[in-house]
PDB file of N, CA and C in Angstrom:
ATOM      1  N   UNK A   1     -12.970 -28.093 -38.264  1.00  0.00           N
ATOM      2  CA  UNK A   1     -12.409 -26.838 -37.806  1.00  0.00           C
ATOM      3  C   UNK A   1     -12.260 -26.893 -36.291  1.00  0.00           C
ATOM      4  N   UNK A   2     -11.094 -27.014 -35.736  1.00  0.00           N
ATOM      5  CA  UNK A   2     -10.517 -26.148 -34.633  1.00  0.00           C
ATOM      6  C   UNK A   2     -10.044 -25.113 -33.598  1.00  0.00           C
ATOM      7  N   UNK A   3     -10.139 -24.066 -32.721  1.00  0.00           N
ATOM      8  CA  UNK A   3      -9.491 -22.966 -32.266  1.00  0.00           C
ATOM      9  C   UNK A   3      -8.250 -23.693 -32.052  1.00  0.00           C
ATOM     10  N   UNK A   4      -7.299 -23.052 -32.598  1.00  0.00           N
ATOM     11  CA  UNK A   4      -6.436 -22.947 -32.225  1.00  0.00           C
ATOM     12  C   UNK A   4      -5.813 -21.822 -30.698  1.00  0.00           C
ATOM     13  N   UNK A   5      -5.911 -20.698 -30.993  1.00  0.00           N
ATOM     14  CA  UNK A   5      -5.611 -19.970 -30.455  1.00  0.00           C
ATOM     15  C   UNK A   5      -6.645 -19.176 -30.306  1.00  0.00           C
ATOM     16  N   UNK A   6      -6.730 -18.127 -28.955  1.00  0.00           N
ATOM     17  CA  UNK A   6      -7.786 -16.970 -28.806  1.00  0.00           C
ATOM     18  C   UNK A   6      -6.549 -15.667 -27.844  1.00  0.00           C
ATOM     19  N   UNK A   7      -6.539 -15.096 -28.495  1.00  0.00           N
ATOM     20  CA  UNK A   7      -5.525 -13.447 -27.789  1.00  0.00           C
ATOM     21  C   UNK A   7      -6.627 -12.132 -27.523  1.00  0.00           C
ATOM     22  N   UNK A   8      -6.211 -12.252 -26.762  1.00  0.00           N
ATOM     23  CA  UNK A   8      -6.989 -10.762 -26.103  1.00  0.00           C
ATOM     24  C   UNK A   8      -6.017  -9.385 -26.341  1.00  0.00           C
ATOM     25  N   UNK A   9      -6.691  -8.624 -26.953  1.00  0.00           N
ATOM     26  CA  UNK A   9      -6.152  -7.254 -27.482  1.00  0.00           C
ATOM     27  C   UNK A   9      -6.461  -6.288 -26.857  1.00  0.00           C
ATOM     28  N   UNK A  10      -5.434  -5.408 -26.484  1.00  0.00           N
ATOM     29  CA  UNK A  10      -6.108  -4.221 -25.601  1.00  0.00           C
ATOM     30  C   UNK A  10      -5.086  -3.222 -26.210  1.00  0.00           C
ATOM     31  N   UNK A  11      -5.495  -2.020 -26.840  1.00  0.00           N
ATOM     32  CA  UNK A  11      -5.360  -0.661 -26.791  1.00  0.00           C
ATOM     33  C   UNK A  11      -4.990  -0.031 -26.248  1.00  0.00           C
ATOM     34  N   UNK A  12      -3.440   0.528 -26.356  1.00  0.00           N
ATOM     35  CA  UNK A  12      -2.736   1.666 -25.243  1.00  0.00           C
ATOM     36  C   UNK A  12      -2.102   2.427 -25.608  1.00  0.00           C
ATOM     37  N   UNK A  13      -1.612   3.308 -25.682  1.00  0.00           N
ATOM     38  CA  UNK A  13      -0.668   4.124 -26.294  1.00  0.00           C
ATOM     39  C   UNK A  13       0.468   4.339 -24.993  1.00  0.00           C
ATOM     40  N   UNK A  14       0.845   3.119 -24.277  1.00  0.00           N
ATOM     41  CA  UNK A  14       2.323   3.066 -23.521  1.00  0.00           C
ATOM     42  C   UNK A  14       2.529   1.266 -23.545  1.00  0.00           C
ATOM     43  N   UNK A  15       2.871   1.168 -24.603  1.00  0.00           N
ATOM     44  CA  UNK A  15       3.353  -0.374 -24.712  1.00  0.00           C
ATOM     45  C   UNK A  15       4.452  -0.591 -22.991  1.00  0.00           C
ATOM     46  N   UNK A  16       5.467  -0.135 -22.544  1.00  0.00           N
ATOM     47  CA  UNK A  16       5.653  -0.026 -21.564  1.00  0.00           C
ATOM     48  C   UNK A  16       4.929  -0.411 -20.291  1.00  0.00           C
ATOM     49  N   UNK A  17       3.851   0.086 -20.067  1.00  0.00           N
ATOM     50  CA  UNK A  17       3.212  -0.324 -19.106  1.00  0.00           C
ATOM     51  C   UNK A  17       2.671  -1.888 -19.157  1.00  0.00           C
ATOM     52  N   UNK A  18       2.614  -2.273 -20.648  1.00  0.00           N
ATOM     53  CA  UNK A  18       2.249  -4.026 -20.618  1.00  0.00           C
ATOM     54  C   UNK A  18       3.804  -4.598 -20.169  1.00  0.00           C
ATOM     55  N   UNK A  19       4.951  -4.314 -20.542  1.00  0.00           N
ATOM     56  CA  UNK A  19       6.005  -5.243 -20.157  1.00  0.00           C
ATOM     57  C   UNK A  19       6.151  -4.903 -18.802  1.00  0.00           C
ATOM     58  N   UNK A  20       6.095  -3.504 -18.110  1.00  0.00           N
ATOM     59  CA  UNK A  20       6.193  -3.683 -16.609  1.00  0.00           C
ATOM     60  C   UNK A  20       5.042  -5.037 -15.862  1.00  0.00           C
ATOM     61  N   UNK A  21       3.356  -4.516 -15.976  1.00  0.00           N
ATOM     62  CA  UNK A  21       2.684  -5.449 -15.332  1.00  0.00           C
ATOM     63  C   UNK A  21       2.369  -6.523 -15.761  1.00  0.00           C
ATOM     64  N   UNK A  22       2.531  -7.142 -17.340  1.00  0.00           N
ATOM     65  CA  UNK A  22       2.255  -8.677 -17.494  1.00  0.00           C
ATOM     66  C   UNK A  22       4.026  -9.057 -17.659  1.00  0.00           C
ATOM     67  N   UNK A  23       4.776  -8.950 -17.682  1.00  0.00           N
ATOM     68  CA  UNK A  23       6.185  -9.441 -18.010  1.00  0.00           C
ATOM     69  C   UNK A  23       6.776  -9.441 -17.224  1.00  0.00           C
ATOM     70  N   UNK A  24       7.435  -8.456 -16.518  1.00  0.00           N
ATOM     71  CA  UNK A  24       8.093  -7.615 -15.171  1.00  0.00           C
ATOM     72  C   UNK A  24       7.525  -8.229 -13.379  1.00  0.00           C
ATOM     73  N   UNK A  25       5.992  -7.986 -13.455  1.00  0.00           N
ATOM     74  CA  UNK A  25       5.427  -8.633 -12.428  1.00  0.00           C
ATOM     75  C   UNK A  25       4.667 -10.565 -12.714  1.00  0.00           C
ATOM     76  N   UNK A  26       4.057 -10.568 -13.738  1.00  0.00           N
ATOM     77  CA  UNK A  26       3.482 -11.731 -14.125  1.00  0.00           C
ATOM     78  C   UNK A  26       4.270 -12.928 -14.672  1.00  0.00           C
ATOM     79  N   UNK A  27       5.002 -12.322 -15.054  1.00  0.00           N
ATOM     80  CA  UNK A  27       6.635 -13.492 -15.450  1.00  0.00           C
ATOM     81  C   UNK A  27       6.329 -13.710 -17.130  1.00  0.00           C
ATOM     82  N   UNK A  28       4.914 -13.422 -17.802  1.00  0.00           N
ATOM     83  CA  UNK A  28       5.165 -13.880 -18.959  1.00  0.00           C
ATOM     84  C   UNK A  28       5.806 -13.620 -20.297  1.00  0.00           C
ATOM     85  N   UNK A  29       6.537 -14.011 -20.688  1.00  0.00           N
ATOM     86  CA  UNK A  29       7.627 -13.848 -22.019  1.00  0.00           C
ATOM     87  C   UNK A  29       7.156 -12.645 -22.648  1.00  0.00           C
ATOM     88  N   UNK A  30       8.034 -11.785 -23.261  1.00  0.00           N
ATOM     89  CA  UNK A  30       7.508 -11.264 -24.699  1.00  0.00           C
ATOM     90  C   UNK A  30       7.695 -12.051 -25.953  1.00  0.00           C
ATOM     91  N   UNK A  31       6.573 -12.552 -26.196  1.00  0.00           N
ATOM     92  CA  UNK A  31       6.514 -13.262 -27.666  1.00  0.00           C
ATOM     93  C   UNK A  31       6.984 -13.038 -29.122  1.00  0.00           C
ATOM     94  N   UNK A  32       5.884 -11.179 -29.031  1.00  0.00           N
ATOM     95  CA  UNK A  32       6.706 -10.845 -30.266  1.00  0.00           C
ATOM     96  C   UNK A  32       6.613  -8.964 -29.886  1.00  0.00           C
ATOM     97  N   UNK A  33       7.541  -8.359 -30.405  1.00  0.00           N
ATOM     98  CA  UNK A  33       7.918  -7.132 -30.671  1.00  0.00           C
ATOM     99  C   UNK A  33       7.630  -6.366 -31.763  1.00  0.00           C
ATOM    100  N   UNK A  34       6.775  -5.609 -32.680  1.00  0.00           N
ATOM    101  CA  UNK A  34       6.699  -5.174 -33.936  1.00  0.00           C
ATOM    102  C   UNK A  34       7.210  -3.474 -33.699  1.00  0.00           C
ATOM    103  N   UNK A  35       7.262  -2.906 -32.437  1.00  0.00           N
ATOM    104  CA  UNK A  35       7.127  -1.264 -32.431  1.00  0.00           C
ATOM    105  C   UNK A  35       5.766  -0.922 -31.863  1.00  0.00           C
ATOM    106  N   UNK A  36       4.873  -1.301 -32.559  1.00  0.00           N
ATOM    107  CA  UNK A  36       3.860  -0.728 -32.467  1.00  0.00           C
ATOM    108  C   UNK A  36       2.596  -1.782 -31.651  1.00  0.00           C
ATOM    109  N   UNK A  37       2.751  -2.820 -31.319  1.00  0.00           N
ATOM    110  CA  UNK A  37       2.293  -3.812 -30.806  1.00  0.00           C
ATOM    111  C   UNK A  37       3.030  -5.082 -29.617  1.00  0.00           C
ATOM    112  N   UNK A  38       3.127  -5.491 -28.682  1.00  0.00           N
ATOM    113  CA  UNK A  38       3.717  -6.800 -28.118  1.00  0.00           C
ATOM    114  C   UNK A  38       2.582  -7.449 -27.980  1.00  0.00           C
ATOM    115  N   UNK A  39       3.559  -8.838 -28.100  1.00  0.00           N
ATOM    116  CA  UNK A  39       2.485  -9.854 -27.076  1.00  0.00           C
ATOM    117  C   UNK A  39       3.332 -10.633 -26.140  1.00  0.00           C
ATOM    118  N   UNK A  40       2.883 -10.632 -25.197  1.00  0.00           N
ATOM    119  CA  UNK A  40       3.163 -11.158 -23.988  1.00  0.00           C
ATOM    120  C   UNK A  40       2.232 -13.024 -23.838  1.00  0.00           C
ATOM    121  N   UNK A  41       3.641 -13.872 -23.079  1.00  0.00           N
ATOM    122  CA  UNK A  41       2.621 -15.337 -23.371  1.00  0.00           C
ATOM    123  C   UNK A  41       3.578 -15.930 -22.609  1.00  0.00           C
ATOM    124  N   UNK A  42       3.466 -17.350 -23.336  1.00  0.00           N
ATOM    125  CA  UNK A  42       4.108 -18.607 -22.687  1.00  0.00           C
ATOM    126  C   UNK A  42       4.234 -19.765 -23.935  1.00  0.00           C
ATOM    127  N   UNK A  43       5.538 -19.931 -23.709  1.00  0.00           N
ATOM    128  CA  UNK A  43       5.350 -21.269 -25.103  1.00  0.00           C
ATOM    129  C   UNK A  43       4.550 -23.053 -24.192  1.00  0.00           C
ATOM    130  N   UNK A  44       4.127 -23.005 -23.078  1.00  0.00           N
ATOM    131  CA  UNK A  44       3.350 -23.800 -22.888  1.00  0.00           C
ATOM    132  C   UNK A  44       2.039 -24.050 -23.202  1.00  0.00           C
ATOM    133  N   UNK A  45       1.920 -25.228 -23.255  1.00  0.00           N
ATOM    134  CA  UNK A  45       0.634 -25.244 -23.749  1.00  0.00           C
ATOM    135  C   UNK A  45      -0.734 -25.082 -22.186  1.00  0.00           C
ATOM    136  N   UNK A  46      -1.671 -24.434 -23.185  1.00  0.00           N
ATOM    137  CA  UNK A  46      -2.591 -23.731 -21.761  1.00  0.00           C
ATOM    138  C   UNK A  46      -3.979 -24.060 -22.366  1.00  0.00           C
ATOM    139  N   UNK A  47      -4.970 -24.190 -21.456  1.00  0.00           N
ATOM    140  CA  UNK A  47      -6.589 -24.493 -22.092  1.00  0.00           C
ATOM    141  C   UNK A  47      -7.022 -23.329 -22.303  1.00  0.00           C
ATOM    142  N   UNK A  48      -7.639 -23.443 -23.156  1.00  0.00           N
ATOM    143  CA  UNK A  48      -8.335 -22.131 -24.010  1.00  0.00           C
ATOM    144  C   UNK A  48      -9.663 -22.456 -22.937  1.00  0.00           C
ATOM    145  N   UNK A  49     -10.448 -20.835 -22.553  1.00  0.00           N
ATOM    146  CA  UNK A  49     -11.472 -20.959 -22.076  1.00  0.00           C
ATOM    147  C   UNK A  49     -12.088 -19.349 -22.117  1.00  0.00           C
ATOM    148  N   UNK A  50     -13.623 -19.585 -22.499  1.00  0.00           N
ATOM    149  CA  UNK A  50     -14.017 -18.316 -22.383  1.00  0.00           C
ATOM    150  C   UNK A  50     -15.416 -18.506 -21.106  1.00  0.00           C
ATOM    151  N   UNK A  51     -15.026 -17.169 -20.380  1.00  0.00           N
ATOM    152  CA  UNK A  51     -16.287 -17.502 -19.269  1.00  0.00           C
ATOM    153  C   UNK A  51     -17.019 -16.257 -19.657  1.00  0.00           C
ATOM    154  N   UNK A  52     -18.731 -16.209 -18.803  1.00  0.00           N
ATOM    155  CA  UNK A  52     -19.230 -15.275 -19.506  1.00  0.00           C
ATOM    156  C   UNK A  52     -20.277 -15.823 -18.119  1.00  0.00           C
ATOM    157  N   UNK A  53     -20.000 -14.558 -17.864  1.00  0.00           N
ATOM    158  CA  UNK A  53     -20.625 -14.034 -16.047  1.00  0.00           C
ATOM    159  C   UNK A  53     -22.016 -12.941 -16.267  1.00  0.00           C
ATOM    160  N   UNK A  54     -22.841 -13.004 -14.821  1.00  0.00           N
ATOM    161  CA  UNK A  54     -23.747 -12.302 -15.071  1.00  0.00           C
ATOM    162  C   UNK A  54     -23.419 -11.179 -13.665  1.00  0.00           C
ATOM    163  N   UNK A  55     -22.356 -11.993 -13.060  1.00  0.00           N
ATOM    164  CA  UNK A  55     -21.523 -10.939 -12.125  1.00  0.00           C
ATOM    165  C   UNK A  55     -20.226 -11.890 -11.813  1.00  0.00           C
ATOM    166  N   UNK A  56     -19.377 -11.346 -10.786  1.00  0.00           N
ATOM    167  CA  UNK A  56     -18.198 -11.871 -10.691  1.00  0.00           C
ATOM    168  C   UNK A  56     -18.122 -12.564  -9.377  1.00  0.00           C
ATOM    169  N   UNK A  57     -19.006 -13.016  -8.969  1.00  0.00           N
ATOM    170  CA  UNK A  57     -18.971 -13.873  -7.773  1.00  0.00           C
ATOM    171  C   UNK A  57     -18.742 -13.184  -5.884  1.00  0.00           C
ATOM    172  N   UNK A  58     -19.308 -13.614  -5.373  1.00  0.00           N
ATOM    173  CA  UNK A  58     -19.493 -12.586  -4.318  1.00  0.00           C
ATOM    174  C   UNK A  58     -19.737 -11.144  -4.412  1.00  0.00           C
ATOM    175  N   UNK A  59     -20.527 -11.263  -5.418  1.00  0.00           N
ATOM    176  CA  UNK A  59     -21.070  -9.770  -5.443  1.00  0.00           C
ATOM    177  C   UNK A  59     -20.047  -9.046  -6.604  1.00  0.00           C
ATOM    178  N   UNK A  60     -19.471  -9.116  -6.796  1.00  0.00           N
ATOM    179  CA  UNK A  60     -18.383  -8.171  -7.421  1.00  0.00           C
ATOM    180  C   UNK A  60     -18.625  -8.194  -8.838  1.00  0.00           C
ATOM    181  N   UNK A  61     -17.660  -7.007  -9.622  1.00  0.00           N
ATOM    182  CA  UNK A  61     -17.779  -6.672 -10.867  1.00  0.00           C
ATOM    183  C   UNK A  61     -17.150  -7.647 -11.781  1.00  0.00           C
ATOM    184  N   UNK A  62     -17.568  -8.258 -12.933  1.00  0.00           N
ATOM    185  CA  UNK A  62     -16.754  -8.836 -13.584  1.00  0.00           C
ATOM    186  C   UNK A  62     -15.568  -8.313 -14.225  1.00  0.00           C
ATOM    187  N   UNK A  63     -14.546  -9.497 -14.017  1.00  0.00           N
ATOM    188  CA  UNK A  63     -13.155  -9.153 -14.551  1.00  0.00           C
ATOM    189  C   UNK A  63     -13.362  -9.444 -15.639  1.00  0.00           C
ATOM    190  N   UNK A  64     -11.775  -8.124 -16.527  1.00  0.00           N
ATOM    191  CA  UNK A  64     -12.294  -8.554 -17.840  1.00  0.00           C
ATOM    192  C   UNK A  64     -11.413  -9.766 -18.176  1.00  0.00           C
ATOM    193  N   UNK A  65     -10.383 -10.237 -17.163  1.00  0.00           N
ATOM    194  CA  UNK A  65      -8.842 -11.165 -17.598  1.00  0.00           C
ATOM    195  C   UNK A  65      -9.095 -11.834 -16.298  1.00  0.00           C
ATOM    196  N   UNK A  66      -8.830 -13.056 -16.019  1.00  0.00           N
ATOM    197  CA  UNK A  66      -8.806 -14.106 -15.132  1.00  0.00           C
ATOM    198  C   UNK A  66      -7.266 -14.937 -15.496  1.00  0.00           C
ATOM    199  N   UNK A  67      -6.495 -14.269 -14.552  1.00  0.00           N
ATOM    200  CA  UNK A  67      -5.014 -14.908 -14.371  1.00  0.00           C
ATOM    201  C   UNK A  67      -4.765 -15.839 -13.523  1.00  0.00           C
ATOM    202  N   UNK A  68      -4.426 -16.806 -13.568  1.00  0.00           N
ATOM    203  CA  UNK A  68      -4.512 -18.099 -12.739  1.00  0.00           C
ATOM    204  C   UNK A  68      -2.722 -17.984 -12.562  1.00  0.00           C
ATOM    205  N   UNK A  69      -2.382 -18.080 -11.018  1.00  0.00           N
ATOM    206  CA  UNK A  69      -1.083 -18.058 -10.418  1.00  0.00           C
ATOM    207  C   UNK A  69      -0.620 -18.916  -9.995  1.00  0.00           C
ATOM    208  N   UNK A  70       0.858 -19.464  -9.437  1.00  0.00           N
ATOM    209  CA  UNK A  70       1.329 -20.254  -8.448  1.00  0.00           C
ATOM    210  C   UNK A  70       1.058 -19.705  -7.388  1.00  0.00           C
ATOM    211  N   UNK A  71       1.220 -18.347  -7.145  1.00  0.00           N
ATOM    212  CA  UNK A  71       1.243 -17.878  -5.642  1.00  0.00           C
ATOM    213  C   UNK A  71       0.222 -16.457  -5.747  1.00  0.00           C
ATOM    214  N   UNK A  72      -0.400 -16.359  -4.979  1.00  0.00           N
ATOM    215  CA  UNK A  72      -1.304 -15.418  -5.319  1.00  0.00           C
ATOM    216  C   UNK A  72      -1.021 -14.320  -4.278  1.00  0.00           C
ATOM    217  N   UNK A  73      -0.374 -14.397  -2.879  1.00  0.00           N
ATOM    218  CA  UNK A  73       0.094 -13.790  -1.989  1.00  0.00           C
ATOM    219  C   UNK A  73       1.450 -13.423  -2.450  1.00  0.00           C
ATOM    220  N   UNK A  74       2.179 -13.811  -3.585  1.00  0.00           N
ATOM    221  CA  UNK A  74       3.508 -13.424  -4.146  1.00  0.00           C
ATOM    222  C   UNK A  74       3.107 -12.329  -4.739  1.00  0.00           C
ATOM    223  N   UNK A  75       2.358 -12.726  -5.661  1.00  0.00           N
ATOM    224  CA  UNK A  75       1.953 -11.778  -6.770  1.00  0.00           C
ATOM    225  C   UNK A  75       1.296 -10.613  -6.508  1.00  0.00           C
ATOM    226  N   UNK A  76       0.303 -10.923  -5.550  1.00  0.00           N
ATOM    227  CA  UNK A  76      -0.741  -9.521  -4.348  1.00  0.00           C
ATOM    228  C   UNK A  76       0.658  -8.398  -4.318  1.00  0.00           C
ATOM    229  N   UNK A  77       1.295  -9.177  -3.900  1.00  0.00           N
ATOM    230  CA  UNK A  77       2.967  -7.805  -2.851  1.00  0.00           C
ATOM    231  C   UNK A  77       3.539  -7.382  -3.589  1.00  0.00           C
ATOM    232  N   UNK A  78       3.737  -8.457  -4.984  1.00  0.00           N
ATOM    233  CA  UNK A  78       4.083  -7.740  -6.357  1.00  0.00           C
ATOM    234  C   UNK A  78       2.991  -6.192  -6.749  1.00  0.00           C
ATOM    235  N   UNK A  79       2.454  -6.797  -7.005  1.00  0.00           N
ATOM    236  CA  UNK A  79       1.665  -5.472  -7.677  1.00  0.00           C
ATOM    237  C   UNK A  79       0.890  -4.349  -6.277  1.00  0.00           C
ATOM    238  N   UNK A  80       1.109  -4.590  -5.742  1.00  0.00           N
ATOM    239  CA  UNK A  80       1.071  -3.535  -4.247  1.00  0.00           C
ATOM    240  C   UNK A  80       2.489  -2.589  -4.052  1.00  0.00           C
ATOM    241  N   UNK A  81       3.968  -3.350  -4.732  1.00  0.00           N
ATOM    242  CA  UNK A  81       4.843  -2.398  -4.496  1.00  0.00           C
ATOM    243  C   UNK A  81       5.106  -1.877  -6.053  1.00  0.00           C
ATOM    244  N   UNK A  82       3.992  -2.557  -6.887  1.00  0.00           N
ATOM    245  CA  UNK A  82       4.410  -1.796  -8.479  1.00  0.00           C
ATOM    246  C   UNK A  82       3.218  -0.520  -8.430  1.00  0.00           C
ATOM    247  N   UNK A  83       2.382   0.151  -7.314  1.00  0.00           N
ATOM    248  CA  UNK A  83       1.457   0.604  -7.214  1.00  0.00           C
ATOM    249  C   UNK A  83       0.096   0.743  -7.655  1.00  0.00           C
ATOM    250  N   UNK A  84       0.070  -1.169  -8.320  1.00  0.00           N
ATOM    251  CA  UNK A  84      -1.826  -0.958  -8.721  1.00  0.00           C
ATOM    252  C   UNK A  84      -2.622  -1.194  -8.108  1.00  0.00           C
ATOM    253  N   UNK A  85      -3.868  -0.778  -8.054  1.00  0.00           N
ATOM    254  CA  UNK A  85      -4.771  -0.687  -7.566  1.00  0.00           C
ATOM    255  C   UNK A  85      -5.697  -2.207  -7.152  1.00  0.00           C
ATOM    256  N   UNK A  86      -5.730  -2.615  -5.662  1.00  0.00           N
ATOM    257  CA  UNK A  86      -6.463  -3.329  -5.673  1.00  0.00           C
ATOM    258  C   UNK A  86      -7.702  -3.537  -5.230  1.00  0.00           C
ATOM    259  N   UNK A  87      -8.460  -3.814  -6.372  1.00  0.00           N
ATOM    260  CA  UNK A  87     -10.003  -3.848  -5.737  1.00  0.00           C
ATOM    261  C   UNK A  87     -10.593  -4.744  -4.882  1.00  0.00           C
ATOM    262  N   UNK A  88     -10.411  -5.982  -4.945  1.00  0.00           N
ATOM    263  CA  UNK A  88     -10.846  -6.621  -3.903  1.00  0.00           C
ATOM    264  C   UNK A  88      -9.899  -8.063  -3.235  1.00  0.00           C
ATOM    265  N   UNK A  89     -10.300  -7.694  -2.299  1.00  0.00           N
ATOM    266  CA  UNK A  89      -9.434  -9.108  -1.819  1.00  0.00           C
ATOM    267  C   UNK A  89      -8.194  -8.905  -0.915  1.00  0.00           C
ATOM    268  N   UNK A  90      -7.142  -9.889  -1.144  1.00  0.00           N
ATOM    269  CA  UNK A  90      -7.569 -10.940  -1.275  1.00  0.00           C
ATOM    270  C   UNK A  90      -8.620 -11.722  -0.217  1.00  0.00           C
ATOM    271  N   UNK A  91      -8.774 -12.984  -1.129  1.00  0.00           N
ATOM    272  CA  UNK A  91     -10.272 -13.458   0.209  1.00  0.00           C
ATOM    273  C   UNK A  91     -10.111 -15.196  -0.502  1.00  0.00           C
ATOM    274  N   UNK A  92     -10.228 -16.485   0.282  1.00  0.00           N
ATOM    275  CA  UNK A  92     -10.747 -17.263  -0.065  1.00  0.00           C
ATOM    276  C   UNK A  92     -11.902 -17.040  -0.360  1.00  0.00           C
ATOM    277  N   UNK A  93     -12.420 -17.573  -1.768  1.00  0.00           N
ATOM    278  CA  UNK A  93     -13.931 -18.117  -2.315  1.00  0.00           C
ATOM    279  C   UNK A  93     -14.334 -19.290  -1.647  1.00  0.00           C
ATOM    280  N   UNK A  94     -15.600 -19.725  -1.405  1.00  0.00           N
ATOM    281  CA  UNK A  94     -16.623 -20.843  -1.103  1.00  0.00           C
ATOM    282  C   UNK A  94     -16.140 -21.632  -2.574  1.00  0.00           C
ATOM    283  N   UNK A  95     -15.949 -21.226  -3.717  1.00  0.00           N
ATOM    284  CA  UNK A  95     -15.848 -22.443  -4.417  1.00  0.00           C
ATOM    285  C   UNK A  95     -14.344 -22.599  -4.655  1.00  0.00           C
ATOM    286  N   UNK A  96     -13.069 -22.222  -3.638  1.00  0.00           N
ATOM    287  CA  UNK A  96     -12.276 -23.112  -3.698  1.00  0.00           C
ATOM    288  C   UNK A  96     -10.928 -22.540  -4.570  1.00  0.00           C
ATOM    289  N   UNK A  97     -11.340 -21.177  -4.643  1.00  0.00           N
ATOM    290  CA  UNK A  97      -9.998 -20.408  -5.080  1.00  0.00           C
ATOM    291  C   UNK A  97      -9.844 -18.545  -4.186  1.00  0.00           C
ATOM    292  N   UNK A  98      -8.189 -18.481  -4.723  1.00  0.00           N
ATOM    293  CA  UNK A  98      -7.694 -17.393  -3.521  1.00  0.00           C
ATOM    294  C   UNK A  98      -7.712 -16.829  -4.543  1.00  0.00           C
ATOM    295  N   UNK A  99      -8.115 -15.446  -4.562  1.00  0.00           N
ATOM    296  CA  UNK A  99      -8.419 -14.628  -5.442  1.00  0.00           C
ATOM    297  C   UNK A  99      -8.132 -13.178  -5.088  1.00  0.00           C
ATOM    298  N   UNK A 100      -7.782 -11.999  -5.646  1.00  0.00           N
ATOM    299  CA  UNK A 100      -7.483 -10.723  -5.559  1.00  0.00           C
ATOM    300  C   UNK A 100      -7.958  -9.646  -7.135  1.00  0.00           C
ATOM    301  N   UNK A 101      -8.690  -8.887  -6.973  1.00  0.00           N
ATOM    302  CA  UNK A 101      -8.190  -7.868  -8.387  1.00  0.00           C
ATOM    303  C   UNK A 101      -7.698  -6.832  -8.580  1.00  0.00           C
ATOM    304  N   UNK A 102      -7.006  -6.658  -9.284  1.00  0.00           N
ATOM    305  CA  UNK A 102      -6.357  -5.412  -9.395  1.00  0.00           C
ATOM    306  C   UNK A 102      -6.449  -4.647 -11.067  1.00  0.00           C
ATOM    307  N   UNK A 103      -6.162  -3.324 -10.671  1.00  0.00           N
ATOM    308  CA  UNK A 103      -6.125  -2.745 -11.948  1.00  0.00           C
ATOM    309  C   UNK A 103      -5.226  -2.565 -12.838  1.00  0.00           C
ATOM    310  N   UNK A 104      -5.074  -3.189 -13.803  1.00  0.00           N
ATOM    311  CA  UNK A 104      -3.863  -2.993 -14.828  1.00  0.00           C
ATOM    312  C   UNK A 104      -3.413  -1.801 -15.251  1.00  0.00           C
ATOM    313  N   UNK A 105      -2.496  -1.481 -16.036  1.00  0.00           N
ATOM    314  CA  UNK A 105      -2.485   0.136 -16.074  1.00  0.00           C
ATOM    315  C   UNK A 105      -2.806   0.458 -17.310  1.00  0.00           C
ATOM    316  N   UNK A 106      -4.012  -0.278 -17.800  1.00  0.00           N
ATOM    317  CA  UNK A 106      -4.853   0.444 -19.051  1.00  0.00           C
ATOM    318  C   UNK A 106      -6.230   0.144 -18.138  1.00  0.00           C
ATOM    319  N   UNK A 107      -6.636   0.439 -17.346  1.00  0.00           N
ATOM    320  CA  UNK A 107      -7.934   0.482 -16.624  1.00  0.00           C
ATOM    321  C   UNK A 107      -8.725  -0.690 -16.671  1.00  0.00           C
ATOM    322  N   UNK A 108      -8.071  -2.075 -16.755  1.00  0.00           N
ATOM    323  CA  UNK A 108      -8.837  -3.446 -17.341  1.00  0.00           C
ATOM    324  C   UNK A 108      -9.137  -4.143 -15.653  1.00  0.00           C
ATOM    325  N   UNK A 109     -10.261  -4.416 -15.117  1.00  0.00           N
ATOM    326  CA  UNK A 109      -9.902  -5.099 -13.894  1.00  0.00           C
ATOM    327  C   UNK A 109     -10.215  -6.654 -14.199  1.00  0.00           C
ATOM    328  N   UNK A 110      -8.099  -7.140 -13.438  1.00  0.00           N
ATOM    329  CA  UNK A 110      -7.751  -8.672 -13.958  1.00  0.00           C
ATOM    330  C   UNK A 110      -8.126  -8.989 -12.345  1.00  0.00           C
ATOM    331  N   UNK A 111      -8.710 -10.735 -12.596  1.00  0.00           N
ATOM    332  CA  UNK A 111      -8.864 -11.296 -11.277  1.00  0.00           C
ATOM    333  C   UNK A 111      -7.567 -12.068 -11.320  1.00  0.00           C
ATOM    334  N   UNK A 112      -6.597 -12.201 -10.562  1.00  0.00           N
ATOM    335  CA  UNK A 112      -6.000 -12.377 -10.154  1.00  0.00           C
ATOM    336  C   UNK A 112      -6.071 -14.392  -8.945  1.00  0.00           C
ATOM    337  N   UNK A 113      -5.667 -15.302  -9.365  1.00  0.00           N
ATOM    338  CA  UNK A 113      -6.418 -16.122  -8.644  1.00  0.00           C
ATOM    339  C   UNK A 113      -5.440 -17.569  -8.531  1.00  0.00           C
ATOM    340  N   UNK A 114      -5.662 -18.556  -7.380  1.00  0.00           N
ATOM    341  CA  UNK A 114      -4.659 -19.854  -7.468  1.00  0.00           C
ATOM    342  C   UNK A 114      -5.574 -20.625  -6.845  1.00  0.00           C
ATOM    343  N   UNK A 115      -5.774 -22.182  -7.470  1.00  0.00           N
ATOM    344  CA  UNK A 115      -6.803 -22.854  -6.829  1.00  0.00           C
ATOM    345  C   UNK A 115      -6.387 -23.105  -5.476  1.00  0.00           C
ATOM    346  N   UNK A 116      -6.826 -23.310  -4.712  1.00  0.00           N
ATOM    347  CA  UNK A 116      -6.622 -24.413  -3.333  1.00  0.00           C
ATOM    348  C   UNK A 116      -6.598 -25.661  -3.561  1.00  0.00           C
TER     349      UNK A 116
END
């Protein structure tokens, strides 16, 4: 036995607000459409990983989504003129990534991040 796949589900009653901030700002595809559900992705292939924190590094709250970017200063100005909320950052880390979080618009805080 294998994972194949692992999807993270989140609960909203404005499907809308996922295609503005993961599609619109984040670039990723809509996969599938039912009405009542999307998923948002990438037909590339990506490493499955689950982390599991006892905080979020420099002190901070753990994120519940860790988005790994090309540009993390692109994406910061993105979601600064789509008006979400950012909690911290941005800031180089000591271990070697540029990082920012912000609030999605179902109240989820994503870290936002691009290695060095």
């Amino acid at each position: 036995m294998s994972v194949k796949r692992i999807v993270a589900n989140v609960k909203t009653t404005n499907l809308n607000l996922a295609k503005i901030f993961y599609q619109d700002i984040l670039g990723l595809e809509q996969l599938m459409d039912q009405g009542w559900m999307c998923t948002y992705g990438n037909t590339q292939k990506m490493n499955v990983q689950l982390s599991f924190f006892t905080q979020g590094g420099s002190g901070t709250d753990v994120p519940e989504l860790s988005i790994e970017v090309d540009d993390v200063d692109d994406t910061l100005r993105k979601m600064e003129e789509g008006g979400f909320p950012i909690m911290y950052g941005p800031v180089n880390e000591t271990w070697g990534v540029r990082r920012f979080y912000v609030k999605d618009p179902f109240g989820k805080l994503i870290n936002i991040l691009a290695h060095r």
